[in-house]
Protein backbone atom coordinates (compact mmCIF):
# COMPACT_ATOMS: atom_id res chain seq x y z
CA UNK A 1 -36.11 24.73 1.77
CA UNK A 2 -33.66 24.47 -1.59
CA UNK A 3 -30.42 24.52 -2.47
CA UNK A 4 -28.08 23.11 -4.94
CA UNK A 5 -26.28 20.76 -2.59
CA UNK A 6 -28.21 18.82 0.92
CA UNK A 7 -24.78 18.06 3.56
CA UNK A 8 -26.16 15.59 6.11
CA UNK A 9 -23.77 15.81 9.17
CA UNK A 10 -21.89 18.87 10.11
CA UNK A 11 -18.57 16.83 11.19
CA UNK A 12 -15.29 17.83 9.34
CA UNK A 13 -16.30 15.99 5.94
CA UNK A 14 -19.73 18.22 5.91
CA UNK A 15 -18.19 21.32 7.03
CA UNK A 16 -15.04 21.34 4.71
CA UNK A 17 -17.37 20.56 1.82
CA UNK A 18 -19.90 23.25 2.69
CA UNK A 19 -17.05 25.47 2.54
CA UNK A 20 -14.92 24.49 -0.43
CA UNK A 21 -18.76 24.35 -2.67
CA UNK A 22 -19.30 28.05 -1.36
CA UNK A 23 -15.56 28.77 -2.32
CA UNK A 24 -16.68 27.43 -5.78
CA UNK A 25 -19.53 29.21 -6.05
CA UNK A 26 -21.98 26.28 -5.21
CA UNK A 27 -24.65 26.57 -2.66
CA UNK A 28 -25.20 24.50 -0.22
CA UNK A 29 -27.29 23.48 3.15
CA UNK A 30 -25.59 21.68 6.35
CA UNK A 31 -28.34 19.92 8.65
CA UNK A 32 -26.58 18.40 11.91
CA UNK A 33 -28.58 16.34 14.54
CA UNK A 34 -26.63 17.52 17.72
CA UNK A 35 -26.25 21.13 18.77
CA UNK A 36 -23.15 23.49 18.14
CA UNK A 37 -21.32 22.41 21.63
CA UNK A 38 -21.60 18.71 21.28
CA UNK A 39 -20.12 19.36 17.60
CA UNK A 40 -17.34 21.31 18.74
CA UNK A 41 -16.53 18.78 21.42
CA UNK A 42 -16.50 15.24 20.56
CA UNK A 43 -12.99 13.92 20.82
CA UNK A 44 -11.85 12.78 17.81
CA UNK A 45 -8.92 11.91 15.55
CA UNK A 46 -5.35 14.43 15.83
CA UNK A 47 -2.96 13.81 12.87
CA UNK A 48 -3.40 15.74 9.93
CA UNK A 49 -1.62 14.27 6.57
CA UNK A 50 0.38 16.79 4.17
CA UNK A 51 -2.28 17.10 1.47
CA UNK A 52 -5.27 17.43 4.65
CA UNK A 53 -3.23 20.16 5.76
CA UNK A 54 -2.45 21.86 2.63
CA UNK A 55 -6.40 22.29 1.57
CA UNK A 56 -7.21 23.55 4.76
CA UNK A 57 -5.36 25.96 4.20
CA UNK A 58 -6.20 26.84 0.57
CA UNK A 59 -9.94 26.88 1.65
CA UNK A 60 -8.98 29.49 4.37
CA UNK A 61 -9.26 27.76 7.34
CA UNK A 62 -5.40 27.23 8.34
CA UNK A 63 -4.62 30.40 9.98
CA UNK A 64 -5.27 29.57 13.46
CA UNK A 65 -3.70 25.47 12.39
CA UNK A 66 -0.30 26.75 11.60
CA UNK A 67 -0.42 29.04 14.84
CA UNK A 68 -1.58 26.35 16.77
CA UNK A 69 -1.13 23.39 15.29
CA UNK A 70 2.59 21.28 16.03
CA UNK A 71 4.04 19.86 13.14
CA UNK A 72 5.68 16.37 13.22
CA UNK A 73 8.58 15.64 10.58
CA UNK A 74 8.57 11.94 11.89
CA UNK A 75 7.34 8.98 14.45
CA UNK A 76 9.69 6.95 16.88
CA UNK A 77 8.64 3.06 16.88
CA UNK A 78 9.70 0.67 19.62
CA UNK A 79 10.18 -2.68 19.73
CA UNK A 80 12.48 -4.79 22.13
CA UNK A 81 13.78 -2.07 23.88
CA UNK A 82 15.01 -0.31 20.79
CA UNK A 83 13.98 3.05 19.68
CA UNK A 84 13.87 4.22 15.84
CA UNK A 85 12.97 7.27 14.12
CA UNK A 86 11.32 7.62 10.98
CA UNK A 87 12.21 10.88 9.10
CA UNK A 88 9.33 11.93 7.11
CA UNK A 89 10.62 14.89 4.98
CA UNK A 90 13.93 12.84 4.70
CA UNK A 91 12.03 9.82 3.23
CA UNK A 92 9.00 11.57 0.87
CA UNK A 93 10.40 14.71 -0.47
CA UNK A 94 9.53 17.09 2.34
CA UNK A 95 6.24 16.00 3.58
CA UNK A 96 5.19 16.07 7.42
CA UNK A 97 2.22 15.84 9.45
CA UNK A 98 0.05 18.26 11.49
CA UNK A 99 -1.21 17.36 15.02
CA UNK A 100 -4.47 19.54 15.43
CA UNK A 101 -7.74 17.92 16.63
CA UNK A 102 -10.63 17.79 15.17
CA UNK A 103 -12.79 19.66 17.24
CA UNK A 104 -10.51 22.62 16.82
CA UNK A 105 -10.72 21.47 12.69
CA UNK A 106 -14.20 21.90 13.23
CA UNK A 107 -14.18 24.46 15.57
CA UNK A 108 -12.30 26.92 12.50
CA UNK A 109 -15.06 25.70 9.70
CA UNK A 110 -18.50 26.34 11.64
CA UNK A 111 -16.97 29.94 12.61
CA UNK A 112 -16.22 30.22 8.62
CA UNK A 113 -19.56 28.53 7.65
CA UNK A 114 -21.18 30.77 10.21
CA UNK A 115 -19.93 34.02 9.30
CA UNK A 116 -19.46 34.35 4.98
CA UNK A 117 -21.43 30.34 4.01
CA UNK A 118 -24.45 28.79 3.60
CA UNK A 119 -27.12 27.81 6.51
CA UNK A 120 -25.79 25.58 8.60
CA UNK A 121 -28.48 24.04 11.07
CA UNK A 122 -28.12 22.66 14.47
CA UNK A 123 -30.66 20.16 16.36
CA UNK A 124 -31.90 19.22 13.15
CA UNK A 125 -32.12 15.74 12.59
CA UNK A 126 -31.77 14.03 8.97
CA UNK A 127 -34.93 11.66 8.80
CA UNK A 128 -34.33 10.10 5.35
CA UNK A 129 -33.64 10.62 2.44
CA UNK A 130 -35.92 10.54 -0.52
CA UNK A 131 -35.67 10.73 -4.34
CA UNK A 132 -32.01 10.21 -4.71
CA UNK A 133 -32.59 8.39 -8.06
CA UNK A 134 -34.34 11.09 -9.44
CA UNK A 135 -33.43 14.90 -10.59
CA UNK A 136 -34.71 16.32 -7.15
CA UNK A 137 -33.94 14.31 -4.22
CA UNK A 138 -34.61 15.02 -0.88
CA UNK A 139 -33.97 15.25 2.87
CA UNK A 140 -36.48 14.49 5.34
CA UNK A 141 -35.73 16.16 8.78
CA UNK A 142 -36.36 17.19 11.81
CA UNK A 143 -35.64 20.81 13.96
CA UNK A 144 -35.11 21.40 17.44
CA UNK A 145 -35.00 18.00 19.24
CA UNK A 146 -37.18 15.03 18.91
CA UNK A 147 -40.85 17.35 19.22
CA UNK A 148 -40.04 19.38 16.61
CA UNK A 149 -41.78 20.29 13.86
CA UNK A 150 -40.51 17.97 10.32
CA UNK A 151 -39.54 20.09 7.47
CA UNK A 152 -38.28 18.96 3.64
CA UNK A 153 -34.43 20.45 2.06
CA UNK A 154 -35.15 19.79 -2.02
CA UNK A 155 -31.96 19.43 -3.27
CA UNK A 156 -29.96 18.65 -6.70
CA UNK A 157 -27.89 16.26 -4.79
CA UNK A 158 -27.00 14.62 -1.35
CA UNK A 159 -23.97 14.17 0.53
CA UNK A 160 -24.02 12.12 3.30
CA UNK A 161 -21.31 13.11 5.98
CA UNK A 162 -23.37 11.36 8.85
CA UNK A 163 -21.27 8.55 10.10
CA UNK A 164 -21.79 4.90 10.09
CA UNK A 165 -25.33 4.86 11.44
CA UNK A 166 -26.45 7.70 9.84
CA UNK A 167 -29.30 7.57 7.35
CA UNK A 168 -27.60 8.33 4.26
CA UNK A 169 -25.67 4.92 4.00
CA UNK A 170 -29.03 3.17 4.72
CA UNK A 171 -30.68 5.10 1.91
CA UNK A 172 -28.10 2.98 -0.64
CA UNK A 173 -29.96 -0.34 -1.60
CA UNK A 174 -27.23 -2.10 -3.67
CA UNK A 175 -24.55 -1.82 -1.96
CA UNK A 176 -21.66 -4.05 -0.56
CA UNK A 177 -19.63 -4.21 2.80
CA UNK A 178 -16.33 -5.39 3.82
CA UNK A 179 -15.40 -5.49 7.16
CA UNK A 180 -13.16 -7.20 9.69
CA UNK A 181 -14.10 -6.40 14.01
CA UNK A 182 -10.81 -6.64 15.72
CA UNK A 183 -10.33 -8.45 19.20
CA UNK A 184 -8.87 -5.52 21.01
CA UNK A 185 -9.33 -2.03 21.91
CA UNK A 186 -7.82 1.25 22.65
CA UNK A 187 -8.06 2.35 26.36
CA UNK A 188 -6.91 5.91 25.72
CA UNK A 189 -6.44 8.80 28.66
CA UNK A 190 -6.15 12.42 28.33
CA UNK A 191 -3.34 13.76 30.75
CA UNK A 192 -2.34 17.53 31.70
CA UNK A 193 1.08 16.94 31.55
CA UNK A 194 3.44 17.59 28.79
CA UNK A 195 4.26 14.91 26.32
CA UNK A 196 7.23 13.11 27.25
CA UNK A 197 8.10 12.53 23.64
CA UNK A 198 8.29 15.87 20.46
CA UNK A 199 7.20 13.00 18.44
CA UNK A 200 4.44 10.50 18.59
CA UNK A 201 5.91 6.93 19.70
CA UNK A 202 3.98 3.69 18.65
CA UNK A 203 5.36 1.00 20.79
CA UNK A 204 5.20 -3.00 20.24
CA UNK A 205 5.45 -5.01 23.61
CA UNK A 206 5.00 -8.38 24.26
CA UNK A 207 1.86 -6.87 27.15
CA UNK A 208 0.25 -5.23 23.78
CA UNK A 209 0.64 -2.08 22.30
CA UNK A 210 0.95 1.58 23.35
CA UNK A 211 0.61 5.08 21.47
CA UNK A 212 2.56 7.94 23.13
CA UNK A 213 0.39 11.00 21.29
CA UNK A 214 -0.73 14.82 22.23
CA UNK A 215 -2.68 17.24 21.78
CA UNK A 216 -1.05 20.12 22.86
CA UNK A 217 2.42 20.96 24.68
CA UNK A 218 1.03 20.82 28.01
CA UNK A 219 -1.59 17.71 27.52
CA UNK A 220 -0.93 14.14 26.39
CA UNK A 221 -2.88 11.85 24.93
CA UNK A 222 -2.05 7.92 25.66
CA UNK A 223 -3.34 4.88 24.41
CA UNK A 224 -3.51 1.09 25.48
CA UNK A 225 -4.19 -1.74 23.92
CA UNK A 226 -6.78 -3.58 25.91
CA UNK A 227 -9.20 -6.59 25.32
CA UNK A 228 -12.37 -5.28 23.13
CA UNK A 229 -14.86 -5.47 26.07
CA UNK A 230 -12.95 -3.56 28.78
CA UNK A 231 -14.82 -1.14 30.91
CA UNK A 232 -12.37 2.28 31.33
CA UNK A 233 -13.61 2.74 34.86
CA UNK A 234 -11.94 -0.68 35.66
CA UNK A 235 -8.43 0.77 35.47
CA UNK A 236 -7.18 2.80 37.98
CA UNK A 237 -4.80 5.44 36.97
CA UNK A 238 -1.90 4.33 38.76
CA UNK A 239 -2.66 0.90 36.93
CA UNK A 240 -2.75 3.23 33.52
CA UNK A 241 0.41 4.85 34.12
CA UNK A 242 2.86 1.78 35.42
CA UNK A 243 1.58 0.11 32.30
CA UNK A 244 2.05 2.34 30.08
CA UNK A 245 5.94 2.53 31.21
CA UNK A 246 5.86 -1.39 30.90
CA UNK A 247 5.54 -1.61 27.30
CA UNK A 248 7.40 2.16 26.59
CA UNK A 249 10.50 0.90 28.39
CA UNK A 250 13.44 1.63 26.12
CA UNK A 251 16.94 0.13 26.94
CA UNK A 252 18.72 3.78 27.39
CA UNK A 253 17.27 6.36 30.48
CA UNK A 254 14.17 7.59 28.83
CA UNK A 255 10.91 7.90 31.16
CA UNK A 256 7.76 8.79 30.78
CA UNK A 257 6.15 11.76 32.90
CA UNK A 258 2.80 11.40 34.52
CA UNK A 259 0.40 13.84 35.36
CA UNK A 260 -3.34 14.03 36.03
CA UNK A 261 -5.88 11.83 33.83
CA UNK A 262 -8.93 13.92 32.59
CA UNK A 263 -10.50 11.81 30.66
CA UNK A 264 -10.69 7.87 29.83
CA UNK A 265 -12.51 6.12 27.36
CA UNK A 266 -12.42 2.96 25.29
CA UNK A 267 -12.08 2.79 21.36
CA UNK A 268 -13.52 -0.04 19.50
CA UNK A 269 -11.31 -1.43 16.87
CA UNK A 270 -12.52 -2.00 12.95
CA UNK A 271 -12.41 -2.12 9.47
CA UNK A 272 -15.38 -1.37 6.98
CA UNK A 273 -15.72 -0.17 3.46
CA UNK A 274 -19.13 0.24 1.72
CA UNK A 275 -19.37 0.20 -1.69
CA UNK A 276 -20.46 1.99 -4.02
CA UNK A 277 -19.88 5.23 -2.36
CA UNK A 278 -23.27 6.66 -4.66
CA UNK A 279 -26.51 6.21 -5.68
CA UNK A 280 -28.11 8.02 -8.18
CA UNK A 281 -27.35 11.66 -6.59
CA UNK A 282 -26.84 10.79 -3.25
CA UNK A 283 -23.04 10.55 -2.30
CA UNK A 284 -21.49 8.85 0.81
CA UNK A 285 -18.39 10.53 2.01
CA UNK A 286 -15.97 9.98 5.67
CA UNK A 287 -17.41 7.11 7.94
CA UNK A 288 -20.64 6.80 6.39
CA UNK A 289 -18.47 5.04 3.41
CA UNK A 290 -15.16 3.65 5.15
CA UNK A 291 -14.14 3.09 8.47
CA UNK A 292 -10.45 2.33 9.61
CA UNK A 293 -8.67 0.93 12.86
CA UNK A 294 -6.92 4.39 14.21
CA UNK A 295 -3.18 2.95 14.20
CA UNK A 296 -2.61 4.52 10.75
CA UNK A 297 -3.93 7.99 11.56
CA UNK A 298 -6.33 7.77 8.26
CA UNK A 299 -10.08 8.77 8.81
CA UNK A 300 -10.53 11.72 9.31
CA UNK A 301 -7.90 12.37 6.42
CA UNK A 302 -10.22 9.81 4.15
CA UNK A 303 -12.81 12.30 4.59
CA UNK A 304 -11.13 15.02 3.48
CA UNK A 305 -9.86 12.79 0.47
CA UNK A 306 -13.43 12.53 -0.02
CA UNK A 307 -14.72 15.69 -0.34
CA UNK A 308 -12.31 17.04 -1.88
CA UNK A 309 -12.97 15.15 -4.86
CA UNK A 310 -16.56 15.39 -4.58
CA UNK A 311 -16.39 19.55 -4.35
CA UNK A 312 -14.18 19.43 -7.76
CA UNK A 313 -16.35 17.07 -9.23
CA UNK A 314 -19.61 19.35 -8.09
CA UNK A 315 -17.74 22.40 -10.03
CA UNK A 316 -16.84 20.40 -12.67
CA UNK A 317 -20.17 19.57 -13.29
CA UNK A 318 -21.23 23.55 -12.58
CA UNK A 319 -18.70 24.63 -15.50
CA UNK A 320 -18.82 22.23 -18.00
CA UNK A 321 -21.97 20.57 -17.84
CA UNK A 322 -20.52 17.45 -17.67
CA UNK A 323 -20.78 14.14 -15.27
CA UNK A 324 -17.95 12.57 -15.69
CA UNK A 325 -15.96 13.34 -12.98
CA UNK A 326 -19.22 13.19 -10.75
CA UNK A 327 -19.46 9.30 -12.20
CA UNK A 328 -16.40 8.47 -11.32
CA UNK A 329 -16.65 9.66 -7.35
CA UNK A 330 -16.95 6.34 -6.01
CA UNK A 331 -14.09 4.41 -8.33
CA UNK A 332 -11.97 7.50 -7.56
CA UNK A 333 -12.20 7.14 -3.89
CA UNK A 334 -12.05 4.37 -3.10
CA UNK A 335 -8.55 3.48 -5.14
CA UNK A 336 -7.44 5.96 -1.76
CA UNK A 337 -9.45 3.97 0.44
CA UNK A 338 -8.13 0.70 -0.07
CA UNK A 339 -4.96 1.91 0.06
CA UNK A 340 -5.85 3.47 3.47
CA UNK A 341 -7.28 0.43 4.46
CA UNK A 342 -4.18 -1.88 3.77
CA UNK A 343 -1.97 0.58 5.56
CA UNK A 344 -3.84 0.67 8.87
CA UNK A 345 -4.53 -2.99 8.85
CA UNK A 346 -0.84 -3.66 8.13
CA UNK A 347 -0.04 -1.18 11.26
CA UNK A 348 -2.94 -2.57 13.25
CA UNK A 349 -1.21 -6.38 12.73
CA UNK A 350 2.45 -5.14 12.95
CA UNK A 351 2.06 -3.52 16.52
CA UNK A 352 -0.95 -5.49 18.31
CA UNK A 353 -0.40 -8.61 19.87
CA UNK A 354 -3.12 -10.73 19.00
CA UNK A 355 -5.17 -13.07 21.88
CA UNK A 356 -3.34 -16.37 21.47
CA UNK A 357 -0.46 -15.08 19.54
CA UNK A 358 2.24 -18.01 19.36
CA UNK A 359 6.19 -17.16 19.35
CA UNK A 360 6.18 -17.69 16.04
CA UNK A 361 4.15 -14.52 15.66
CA UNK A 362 6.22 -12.46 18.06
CA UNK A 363 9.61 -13.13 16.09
CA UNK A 364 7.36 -12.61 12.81
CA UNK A 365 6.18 -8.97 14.12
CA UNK A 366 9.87 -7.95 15.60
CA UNK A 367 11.16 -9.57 12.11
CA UNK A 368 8.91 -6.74 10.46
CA UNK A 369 9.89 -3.83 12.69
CA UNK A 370 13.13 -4.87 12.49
CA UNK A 371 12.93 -4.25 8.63
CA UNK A 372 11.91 -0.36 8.81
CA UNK A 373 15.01 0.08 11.07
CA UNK A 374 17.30 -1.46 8.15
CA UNK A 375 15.64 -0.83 4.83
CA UNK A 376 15.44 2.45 3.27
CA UNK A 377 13.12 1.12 1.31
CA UNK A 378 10.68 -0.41 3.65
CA UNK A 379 11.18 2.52 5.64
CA UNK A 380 10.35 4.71 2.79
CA UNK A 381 6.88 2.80 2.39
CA UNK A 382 5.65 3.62 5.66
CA UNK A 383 6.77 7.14 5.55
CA UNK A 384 5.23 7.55 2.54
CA UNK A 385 1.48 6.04 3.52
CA UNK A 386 1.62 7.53 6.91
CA UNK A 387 2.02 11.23 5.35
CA UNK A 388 -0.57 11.09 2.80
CA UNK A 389 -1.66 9.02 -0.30
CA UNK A 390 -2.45 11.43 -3.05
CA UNK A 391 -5.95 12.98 -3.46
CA UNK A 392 -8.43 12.11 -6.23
């Protein structure tokens, strides 16, 4: 097989690429190891930043988003018993957010891939990849399952969208990691009741920290901090649900409604940045570059910061000739990703009680919080980060 452009992983950062290259005129060839259900399935991240929102629409994928989709214009944060609101359009010129899963994200781009892009292949399994210093790399791989039969995709470059233990990063022999493993987890719950809150509600307690978050107007979606090595089936759900009231008690008559759990699972906690995001003409992009703790709502919104500047710097290259923008991917993305990565550690620390957090450290974290309720300013800060740093 050949094609202009070899996407290894068929999550949101492979599909939206496939699809804004083909918008551009730029060929291109998705390989994805698991099969179109699994893809469509996995639970992943639900807040979707202004500018993440904004090019899905001017790729044409939006439609069934902003029929769907609920948008946010702000987050409640609790500390202490107190409850305050932070108005995002008020605070960033009009921005908001978009909650909208991922799978239905991808959902929207394998039916557009599927019915006007290029091949996009299921059960076919990225081996390695080969050649990326030279003019003609390529990708090693596998179809249908572990007995099928190995075939080659000859490309002009390689993006790897393939997560964190996919084979692209491991292709990149000089590079550099950061990283920091936190002590804690997320024990989160799926629920079919409706969300007891229009907004979501991050909540600092003294017992650790809770997320109040949906997914739709009749199902919830709750989170817990927990300790790192907690088994899900260990809570019960009455256990879930009294705690979670514990540390989203508020001082005025607000409760929180409960409902059936469908679904519980555990969410490690970390931080990891690989640099450089390229070698020779193989390109990392989404987790196979950067991870980041979910309390700032930021990966999956990295990886659209990601291709999107790779896809204009692909039809840069197609119209002018010229490499510059393509030699500045990694510098260019990861200016966003730092950023990204500062704002979800800050939120991380500011709402997690640490093990063997001292006093001290509680008045220093309610000191904090304190300042978003009283500084336009501070306030401002968050608002801005939370809704989007700029792309590219």
């Amino acid at each position: 097989m050949r094609t202009t452009v070899g996407i290894i992983g068929a999550g949101p950062a492979g599909l939206l690429l496939a699809r804004l290259l083909h918008n551009a005129g730029i060929d291109s060839v998705v390989l994805e190891s698991r099969d179109r259900s699994y893809v469509e399935h996995r639970q992943r991240a639900g807040i979707l930043e202004q500018g993440t929102v904004d090019v899905l629409r001017a790729a044409g994928a939006g439609e069934r988003m902003d029929r769907e989709g609920l948008r946010h214009d702000g987050i409640e944060l609790r500390f202490a018993g107190r409850r305050h609101r932070v108005d995002f359009p008020a605070l960033t010129g009009g921005r908001s957010v978009m909650v909208y899963a991922q799978t239905e994200v991808c959902k929207d781009l394998i039916a557009l891939q599927l019915a006007d892009g290029g091949p996009l292949l299921f059960e076919a399994e990225a081996l390695a990849v080969e050649g990326a210093e030279t003019e003609r790399p390529r990708v090693r791989f596998r179809r249908g399952g572990p007995d099928g039969a190995e075939d080659v995709l000859e490309c002009d470059y390689v993006v790897g969208c393939d997560g964190f233990w996919g084979v692209a990063r491991a292709a990149v022999p000089d590079g550099r990691t950061f990283e920091r493993t936190y002590p804690y987890g997320w024990l989160g719950v799926l629920a079919d009741v409706a969300p007891s809150h229009d907004e979501l509600v991050y909540a600092r307690h003294d017992r650790g920290f809770a997320l109040l978050s949906m997914r739709s107007p009749s199902v919830s979606r709750l989170y817990l901090q927990v300790p790192a090595d907690t088994d899900a089936d260990s809570w019960s759900d009455d256990e879930i649900w009294a705690e979670l009231e514990r540390r989203f008690e508020t001082r005025d008559d607000w409760t929180l409604d409960r409902g059936p759990i469908t679904q519980k699972s555990v969410t490690p906690m970390r931080s990891y940045v690989h640099e450089p995001m390229r070698h020779g003409r193989l390109f990392l992009a989404g987790d196979a570059a950067h991870i980041v703790p979910p309390t700032g709502a930021k990966g999956l919104n990295l990886a659209v910061g990601d291709v999107v500047t790779l896809a204009r710097a692909l039809a840069h290259r197609t119209g002018s000739g010229s490499d510059e923008l393509l030699d500045a991917y990694s510098a260019t993305c990861l200016r966003r990703v730092w950023q990204a990565e500062r704002f979800s550690y800050d939120m991380t620390t500011l709402l997690h009680r640490a093990p063997g957090a001292t006093p001290f450290d509680d008045r220093l974290q309610l000191a904090r919080l304190d300042r978003f309720a009283s500084s336009r300013a501070a306030e401002t800060d968050l608002a801005e980060a939370y809704t989007g740093f700029p792309i590219g």
